[in-house]
Protein backbone atom coordinates (compact mmCIF):
# COMPACT_ATOMS: atom_id res chain seq x y z
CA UNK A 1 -13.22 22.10 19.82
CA UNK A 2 -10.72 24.45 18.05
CA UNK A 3 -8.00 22.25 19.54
CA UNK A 4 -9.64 19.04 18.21
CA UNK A 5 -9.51 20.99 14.75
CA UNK A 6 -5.95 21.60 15.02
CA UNK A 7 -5.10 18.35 15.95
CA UNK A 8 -6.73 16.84 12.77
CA UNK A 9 -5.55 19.23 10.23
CA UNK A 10 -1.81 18.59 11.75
CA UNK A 11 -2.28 14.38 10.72
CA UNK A 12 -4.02 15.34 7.64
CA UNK A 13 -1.39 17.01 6.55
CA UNK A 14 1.13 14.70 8.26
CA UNK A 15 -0.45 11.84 6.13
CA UNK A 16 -0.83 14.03 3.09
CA UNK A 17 3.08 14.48 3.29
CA UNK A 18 3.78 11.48 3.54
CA UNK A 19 1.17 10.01 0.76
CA UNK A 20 2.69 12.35 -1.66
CA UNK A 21 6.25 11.34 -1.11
CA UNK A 22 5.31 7.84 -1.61
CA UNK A 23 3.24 8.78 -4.83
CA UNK A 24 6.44 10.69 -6.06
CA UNK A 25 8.77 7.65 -5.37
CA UNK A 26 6.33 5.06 -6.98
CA UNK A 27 5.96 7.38 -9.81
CA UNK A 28 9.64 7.98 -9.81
CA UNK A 29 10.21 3.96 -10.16
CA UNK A 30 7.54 3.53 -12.32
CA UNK A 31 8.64 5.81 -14.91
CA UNK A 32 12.04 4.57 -14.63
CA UNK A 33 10.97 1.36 -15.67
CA UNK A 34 9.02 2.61 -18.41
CA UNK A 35 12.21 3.99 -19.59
CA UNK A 36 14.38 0.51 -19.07
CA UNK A 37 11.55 -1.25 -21.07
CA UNK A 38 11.52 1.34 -23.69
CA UNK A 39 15.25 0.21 -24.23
C-alpha cells in the first residue's frame, strides 16, 4: 500500500511539473502578445 502511495505522488508530481511548465509558457506567450498589441 505504501508503494502504491509512492507511485502516485511520483505522477502527481510528474504531471504537476509538467502542467506548470506549460502554464508558464502559455503565460509567457500570452503576455507577450499583450505586449505586441499594446504597441
Amino acid at each position: 500500500m505504501a508503494k502504491r502511495q509512492d507511485h502516485l505522488q511520483h505522477w502527481a508530481w510528474k504531471v504537476g511539473t509538467v502542467h506548470t511548465t506549460f502554464s508558464l509558457m502559455f503565460f509567457r506567450m500570452v503576455a507577450l502578445n499583450n505586449s505586441f498589441a499594446i504597441l
